[in-house]
Protein backbone atom coordinates (compact mmCIF):
# COMPACT_ATOMS: atom_id res chain seq x y z
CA UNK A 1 91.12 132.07 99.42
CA UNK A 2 87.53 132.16 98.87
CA UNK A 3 84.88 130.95 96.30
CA UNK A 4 81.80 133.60 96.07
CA UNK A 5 78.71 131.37 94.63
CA UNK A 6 75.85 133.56 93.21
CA UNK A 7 72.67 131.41 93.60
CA UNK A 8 68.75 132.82 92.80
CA UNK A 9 68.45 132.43 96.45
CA UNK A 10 71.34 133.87 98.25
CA UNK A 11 75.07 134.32 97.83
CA UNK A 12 77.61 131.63 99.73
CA UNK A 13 81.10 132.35 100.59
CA UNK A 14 82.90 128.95 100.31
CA UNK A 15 86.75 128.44 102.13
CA UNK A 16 87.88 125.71 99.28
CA UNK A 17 90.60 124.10 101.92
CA UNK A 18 88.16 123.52 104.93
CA UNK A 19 84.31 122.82 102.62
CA UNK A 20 83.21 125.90 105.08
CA UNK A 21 80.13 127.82 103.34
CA UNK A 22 78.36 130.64 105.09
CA UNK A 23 75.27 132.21 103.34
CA UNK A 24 75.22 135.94 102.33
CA UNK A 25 72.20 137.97 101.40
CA UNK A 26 70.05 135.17 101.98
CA UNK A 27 66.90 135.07 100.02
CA UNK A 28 68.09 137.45 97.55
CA UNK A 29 68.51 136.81 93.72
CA UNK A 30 72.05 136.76 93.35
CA UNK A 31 72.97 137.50 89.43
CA UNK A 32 76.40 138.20 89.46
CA UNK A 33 79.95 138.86 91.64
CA UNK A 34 83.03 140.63 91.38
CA UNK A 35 86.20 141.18 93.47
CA UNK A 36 89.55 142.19 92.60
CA UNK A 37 93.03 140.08 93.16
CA UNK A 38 94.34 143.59 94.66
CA UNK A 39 91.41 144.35 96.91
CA UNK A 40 90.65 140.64 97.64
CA UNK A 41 88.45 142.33 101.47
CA UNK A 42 85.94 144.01 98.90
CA UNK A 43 83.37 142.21 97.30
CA UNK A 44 80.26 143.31 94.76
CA UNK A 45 77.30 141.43 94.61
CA UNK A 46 74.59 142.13 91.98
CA UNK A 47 70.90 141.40 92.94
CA UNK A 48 67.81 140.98 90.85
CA UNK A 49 65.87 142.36 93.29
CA UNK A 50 67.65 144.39 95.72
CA UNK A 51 70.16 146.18 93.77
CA UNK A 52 73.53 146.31 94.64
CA UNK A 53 75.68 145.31 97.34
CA UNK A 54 79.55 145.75 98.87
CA UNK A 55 81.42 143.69 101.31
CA UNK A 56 84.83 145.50 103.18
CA UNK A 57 85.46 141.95 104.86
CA UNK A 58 85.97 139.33 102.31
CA UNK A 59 82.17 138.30 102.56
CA UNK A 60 81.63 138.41 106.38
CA UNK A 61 78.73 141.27 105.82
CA UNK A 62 77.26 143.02 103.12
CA UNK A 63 75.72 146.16 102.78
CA UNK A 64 73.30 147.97 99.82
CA UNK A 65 75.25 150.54 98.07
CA UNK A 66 74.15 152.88 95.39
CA UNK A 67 70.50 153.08 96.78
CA UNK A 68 68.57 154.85 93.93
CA UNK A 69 71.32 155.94 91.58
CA UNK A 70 71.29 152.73 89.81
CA UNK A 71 68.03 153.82 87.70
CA UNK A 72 66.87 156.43 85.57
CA UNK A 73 66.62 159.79 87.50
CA UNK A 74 66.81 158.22 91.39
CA UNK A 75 63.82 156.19 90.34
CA UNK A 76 66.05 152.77 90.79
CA UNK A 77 67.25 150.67 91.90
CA UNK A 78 67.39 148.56 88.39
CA UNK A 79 68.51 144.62 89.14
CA UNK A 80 71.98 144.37 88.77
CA UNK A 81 72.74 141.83 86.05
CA UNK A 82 76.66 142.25 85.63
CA UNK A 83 80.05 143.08 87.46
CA UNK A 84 83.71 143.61 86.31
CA UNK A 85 86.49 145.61 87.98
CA UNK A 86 89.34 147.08 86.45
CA UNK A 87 92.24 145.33 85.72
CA UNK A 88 94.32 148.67 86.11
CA UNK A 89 92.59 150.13 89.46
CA UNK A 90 90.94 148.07 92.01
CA UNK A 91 88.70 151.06 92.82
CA UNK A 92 87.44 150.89 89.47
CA UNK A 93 83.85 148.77 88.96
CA UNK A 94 81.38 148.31 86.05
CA UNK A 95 78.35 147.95 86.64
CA UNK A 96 75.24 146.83 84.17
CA UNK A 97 71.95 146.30 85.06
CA UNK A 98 68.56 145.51 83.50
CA UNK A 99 67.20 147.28 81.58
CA UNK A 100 70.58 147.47 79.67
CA UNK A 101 72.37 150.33 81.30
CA UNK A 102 75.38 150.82 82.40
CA UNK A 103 77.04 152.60 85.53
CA UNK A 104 80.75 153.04 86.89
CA UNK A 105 82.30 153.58 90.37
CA UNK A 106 85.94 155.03 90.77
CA UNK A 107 86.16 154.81 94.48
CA UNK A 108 84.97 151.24 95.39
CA UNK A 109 81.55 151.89 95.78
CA UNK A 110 81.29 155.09 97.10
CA UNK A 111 79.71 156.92 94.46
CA UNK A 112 78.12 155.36 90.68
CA UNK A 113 77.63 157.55 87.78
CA UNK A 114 75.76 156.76 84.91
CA UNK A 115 77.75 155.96 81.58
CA UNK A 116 75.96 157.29 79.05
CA UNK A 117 75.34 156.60 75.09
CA UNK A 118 75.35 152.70 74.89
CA UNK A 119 71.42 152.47 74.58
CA UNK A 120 72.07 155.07 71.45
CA UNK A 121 73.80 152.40 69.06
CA UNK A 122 71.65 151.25 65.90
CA UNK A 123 70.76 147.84 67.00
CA UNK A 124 69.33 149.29 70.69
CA UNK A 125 65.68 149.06 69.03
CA UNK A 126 66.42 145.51 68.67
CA UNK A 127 67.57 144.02 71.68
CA UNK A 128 64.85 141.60 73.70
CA UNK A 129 65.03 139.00 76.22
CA UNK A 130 62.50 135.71 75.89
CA UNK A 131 59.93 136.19 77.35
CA UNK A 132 60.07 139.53 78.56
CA UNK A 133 60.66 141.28 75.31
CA UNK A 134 61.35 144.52 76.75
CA UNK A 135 64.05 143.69 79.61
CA UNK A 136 67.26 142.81 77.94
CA UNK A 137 70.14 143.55 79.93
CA UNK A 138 73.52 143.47 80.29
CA UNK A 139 75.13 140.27 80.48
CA UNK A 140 78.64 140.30 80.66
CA UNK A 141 81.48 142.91 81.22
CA UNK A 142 84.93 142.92 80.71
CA UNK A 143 88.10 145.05 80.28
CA UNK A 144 90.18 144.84 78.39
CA UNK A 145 93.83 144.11 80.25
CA UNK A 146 96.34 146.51 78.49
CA UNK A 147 93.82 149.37 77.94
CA UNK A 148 91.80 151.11 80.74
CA UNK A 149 89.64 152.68 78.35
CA UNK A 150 88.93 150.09 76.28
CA UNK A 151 85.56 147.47 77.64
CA UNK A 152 83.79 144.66 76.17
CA UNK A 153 79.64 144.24 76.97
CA UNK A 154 77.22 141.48 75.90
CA UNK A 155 73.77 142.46 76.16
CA UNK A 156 71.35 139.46 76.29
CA UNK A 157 69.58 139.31 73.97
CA UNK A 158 70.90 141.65 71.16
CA UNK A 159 74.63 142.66 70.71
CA UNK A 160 78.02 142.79 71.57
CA UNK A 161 79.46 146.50 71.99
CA UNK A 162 82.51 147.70 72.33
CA UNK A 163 84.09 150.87 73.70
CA UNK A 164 87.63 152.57 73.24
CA UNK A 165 87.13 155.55 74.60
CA UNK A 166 85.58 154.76 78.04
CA UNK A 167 82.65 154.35 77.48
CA UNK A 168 81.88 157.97 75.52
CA UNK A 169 81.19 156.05 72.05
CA UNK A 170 80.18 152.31 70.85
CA UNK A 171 81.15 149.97 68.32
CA UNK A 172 77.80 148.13 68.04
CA UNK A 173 78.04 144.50 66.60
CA UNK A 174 81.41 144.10 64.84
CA UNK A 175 81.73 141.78 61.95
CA UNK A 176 81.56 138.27 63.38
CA UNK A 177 80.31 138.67 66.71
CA UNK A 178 77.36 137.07 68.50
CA UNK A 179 74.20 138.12 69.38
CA UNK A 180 73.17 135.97 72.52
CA UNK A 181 76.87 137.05 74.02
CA UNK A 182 76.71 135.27 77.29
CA UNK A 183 80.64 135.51 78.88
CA UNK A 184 83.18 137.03 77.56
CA UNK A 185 87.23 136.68 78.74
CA UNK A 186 90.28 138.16 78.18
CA UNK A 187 93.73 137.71 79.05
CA UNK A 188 96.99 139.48 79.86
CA UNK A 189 99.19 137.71 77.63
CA UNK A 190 97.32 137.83 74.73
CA UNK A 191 95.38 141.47 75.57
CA UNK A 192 94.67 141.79 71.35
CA UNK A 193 92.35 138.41 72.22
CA UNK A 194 88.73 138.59 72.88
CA UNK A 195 86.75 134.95 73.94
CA UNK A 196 83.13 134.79 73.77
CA UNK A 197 80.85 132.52 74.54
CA UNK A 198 77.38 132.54 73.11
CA UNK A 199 73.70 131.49 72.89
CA UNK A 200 74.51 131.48 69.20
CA UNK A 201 78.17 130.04 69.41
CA UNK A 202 81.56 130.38 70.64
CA UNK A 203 83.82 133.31 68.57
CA UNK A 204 87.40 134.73 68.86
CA UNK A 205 88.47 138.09 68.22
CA UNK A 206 92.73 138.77 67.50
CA UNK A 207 92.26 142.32 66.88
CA UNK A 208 90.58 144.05 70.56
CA UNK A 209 86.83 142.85 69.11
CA UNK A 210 87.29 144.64 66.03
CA UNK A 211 86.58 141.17 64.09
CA UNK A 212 85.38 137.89 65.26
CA UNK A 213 85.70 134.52 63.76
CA UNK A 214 83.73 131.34 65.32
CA UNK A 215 85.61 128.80 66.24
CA UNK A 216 83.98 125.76 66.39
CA UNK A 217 85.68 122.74 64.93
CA UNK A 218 84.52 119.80 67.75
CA UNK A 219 81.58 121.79 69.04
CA UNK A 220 79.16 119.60 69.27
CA UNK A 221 76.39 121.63 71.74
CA UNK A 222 76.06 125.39 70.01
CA UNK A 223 74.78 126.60 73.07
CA UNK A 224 77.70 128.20 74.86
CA UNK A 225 77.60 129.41 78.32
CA UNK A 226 80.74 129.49 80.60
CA UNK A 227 84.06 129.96 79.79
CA UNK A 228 87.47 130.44 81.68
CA UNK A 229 90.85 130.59 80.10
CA UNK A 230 93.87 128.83 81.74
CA UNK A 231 95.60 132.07 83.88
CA UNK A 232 98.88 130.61 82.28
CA UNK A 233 98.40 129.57 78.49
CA UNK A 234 95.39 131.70 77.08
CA UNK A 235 95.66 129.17 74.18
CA UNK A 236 93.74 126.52 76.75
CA UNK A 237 90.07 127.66 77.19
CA UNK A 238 87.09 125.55 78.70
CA UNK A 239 84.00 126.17 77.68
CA UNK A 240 80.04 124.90 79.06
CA UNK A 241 78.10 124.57 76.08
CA UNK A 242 74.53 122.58 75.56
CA UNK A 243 72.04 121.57 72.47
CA UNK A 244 70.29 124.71 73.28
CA UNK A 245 68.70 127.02 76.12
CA UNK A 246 65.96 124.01 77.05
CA UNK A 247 68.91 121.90 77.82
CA UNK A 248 71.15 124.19 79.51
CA UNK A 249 68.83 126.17 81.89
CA UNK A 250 65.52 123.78 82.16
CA UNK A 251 65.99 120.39 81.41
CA UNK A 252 69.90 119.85 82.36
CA UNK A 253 71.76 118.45 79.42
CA UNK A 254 75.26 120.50 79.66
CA UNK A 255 79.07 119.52 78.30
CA UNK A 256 82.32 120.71 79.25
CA UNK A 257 84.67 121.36 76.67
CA UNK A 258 88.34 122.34 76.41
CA UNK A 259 90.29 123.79 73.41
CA UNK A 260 94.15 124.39 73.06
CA UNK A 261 95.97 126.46 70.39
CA UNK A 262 95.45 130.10 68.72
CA UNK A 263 92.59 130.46 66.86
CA UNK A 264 94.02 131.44 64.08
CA UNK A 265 95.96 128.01 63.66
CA UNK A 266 93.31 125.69 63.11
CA UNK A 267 89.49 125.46 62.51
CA UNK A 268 87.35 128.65 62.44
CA UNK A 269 82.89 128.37 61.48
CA UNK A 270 82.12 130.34 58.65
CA UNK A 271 80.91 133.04 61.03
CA UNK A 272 77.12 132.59 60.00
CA UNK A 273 75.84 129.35 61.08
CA UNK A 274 78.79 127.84 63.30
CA UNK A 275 79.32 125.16 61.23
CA UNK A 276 82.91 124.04 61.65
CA UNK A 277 85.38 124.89 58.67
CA UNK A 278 89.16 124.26 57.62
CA UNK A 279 90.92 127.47 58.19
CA UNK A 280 94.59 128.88 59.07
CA UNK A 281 97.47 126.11 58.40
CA UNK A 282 94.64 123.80 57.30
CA UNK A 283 94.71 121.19 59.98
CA UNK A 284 91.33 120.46 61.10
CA UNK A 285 92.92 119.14 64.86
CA UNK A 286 94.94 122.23 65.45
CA UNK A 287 92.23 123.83 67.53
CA UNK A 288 89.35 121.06 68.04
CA UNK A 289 87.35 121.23 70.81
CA UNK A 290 87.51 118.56 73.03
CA UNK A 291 84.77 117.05 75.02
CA UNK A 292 85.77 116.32 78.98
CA UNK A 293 83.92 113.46 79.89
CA UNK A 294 84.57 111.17 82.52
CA UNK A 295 87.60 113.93 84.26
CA UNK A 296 86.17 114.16 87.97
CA UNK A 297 82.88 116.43 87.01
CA UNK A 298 79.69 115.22 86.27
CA UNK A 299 78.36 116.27 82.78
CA UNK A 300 75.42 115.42 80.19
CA UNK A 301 72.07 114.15 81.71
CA UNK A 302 71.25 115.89 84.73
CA UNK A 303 73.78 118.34 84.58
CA UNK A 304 72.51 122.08 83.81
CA UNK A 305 75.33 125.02 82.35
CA UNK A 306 79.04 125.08 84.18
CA UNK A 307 79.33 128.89 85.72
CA UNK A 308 83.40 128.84 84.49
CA UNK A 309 86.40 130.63 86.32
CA UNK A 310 89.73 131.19 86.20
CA UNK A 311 91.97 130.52 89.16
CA UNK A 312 95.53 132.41 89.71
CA UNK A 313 98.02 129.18 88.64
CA UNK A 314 98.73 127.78 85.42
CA UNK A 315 96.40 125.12 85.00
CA UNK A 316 93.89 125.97 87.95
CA UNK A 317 90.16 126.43 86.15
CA UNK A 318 86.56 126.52 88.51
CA UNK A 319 83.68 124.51 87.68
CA UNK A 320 80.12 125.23 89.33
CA UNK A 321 77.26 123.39 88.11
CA UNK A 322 74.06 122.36 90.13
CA UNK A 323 76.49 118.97 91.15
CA UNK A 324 78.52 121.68 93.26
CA UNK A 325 82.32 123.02 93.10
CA UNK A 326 85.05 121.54 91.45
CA UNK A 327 88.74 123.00 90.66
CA UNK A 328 91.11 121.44 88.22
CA UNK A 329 94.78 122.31 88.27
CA UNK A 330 95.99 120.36 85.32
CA UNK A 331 93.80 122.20 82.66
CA UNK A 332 90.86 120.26 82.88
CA UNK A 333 92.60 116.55 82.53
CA UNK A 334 90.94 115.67 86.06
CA UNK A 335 88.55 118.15 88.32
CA UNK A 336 88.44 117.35 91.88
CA UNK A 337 84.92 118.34 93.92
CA UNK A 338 84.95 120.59 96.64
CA UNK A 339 83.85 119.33 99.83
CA UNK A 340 81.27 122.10 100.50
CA UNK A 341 77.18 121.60 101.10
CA UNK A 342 76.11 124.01 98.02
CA UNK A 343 72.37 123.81 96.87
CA UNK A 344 71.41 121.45 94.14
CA UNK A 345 70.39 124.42 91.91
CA UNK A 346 71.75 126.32 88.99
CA UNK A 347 74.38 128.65 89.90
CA UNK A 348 74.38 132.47 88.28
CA UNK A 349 77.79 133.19 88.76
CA UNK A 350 80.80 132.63 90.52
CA UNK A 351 84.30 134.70 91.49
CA UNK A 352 87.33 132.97 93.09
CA UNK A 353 90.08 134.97 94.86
């Protein structure tokens, strides 16, 4: 098993069991990671500032794939902001980049091809990212587990979209859904269930992102980052969340919270403001959140956004924050800490497989 730990100044490959850490494209900005369960020897790493990059050999050595194509007419490469493979082919990647495109790869790397039409949906004019106002970007992929044609993107700042068809035409901002999407889950179980977590909130879809409802009975911080559901009740999700981006990214005031049960059998926000509501069977507990203080991690002062994951066991959840690793396998009742020398910094991103 290994831990893949995207850092602004280099990517570290981290053996959980022995604390062993070896750093990988060192002095690069690393914004995001992906590797597949069934092709665990491959791994993507998204740059800022270099593109993007494969590893054959679990991390051992990287090299710069895609060269130019990921830009507009060979005139890349754009920085890679966000990775997902395929659920239903390991030789299938995502990729999204800033500006806000987005690009696909059917053979592991070997060749990208632009997917085209996402920058055509109505709110495209809109989209910005503080204080750059011109370089939003993609923020978040994911597929959706029953449905190879069917994909989930955030673009920060601006929408959530949402594709049936592959990626040939968008649904741009359904009803409900956030527009500072930051992570977004799914899970195999429960493949009608969409999480996100947002800069405006935290929301559930239970009909493929058609709808969205936020759910936020308990949430005390509104600013949601990470977010992992348990790999064997999806009804168990943990969630980093803060008073705001200050907090989160600058000064370091970030919460970990857990919620267990359906959405649709407890509270639910009223889908404008994220102010908490009665809603389903009409008991307020049935899906609180649940602040984890004092369970292993640090949290609260001094602590800056969790980067969340999902491990392969019921119960097993990842935790990287500036304080280093941690892995629960009890769903978050007690995180134990890695013994690995990580940097005191804020993490971008983080894959375990």
């Amino acid at each position: 098993m290994n831990a893949y730990a995207a850092y602004a100044d280099g990517l570290r490959v981290v053996d959980p069991d022995t604390g062993r850490v070896e750093t990988r494209l060192d002095g690069r900005r690393v914004e995001c990671v992906a590797v597949h369960r069934e092709a665990r020897e491959r791994v993507f790493a998204g740059t800022f500032d270099d593109g993007l990059h494969r590893s054959v050999d679990a991390g051992e050595s990287f090299e710069r794939i895609a060269g130019d194509a990921l830009g507009p007419e060979g005139t890349g490469p754009d920085a890679v902001t966000a990775l997902a493979t395929s659920p239903h082919d390991p030789d299938t990647a995502w990729i999204g980049t800033e500006p806000s495109r987005l690009y696909r790869t059917a053979d592991g790397g070997g060749s990208v091809e632009p997917i085209t039409g996402m920058t055509d949906v109505p709110s495209a004019s809109e989209w910005s990212f503080p204080p750059r106002p011109d370089t939003h970007h993609v923020r978040w992929i994911e597929p959706c587990p029953d449905d190879p044609e069917r994909w989930y993107v955030g673009i920060e700042a601006g929408a959530l979209l949402v594709t049936s068809d592959g990626g040939a035409t968008w649904t741009d901002r359904p009803p409900g859904s956030r527009r500072d999407t930051h992570t977004i889950a799914t899970h195999p179980d429960v493949p009608d269930r969409v999480y996100v977590a947002a800069g405006d909130g935290y929301a559930e879809s239970d009909d493929r992102g058609r709808s969205f409802e936020v759910v936020a009975d308990g949430l005390d911080h509104g600013y949601v980052w990470g977010l992992a559901v348990d790999p064997g009740d999806p009804d168990r999700v943990l969630a980093s969340a803060a008073g705001g981006a200050t907090a989160a990214h600058r000064r370091g005031e970030a919460y970990l919270y857990r919620r267990e049960g359906a959405a649709g059998d407890g509270s639910v926000g009223d889908g404008a403001t994220g102010n908490g509501s009665v809603g389903g069977d009409g008991n307020p507990d049935a899906t609180a959140w649940e602040r984890l203080d004092d369970r292993g991690i640090p949290t609260g002062e001094g602590t800056y956004r969790a980067v969340l994951a999902s491990g392969a066991a019921t119960g097993e959840l990842w935790a990287l924050t500036n304080h280093g690793l941690h892995r629960t396998v009890d769903g978050g009742d007690r995180f134990d800490r890695v013994p690995a020398d990580l940097p005191e910094a804020v993490p971008r991103a983080l894959a375990v497989t």
